[in-house]
Protein backbone atom coordinates (compact mmCIF):
# COMPACT_ATOMS: atom_id res chain seq x y z
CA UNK A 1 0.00 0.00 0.00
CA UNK A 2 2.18 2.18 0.85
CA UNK A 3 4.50 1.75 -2.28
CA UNK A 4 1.67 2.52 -4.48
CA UNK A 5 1.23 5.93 -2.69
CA UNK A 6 5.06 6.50 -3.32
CA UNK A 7 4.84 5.47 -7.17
CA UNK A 8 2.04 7.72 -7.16
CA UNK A 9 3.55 10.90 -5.93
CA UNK A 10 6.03 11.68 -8.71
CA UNK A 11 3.43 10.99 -11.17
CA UNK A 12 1.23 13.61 -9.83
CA UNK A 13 4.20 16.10 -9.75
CA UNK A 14 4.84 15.16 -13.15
CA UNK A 15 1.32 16.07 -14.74
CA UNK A 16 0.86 19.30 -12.29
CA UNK A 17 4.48 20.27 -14.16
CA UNK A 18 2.89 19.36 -17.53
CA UNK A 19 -0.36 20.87 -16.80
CA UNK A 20 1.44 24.42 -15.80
CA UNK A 21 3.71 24.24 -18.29
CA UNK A 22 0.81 23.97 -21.59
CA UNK A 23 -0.89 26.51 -19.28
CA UNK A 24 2.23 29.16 -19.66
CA UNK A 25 2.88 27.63 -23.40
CA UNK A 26 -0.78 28.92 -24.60
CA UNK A 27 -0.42 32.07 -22.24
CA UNK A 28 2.75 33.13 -24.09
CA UNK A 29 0.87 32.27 -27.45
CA UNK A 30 -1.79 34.68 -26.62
CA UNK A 31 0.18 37.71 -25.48
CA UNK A 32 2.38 36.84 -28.42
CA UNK A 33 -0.99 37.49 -30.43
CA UNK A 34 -2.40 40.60 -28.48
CA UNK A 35 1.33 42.10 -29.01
CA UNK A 36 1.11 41.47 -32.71
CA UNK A 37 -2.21 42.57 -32.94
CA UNK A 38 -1.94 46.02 -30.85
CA UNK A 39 1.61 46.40 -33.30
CA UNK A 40 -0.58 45.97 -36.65
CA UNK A 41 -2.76 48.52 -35.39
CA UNK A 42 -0.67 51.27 -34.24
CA UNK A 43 0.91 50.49 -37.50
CA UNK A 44 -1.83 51.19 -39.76
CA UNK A 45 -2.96 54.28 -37.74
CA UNK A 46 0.41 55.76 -38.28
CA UNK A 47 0.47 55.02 -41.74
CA UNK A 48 -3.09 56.29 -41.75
CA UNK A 49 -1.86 59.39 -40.32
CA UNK A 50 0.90 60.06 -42.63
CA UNK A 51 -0.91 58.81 -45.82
């Protein structure tokens, strides 16, 4: 019994490491996209302004 709940301890470290790892993966993704979409815009508004 109580080598199961020993086996079972990394394992649950491992998927709480994988699990907040794809959480900061996608959050990177989407400020990655924000950043690129707030840069197109500011873009076209000074080209906009100048044009």
């Amino acid at each position: 019994m109580l080598q199961k709940a020993l086996t079972a301890l990394p394992l649950t470290k491992i998927s709480e490491r994988a699990f907040e790892g794809a959480f900061f993966g996608v959050m990177l993704i989407a400020m990655a996209g924000w950043v690129y979409f707030i840069t197109l815009l500011l873009v076209k508004l000074c080209l906009w302004f100048l044009g």
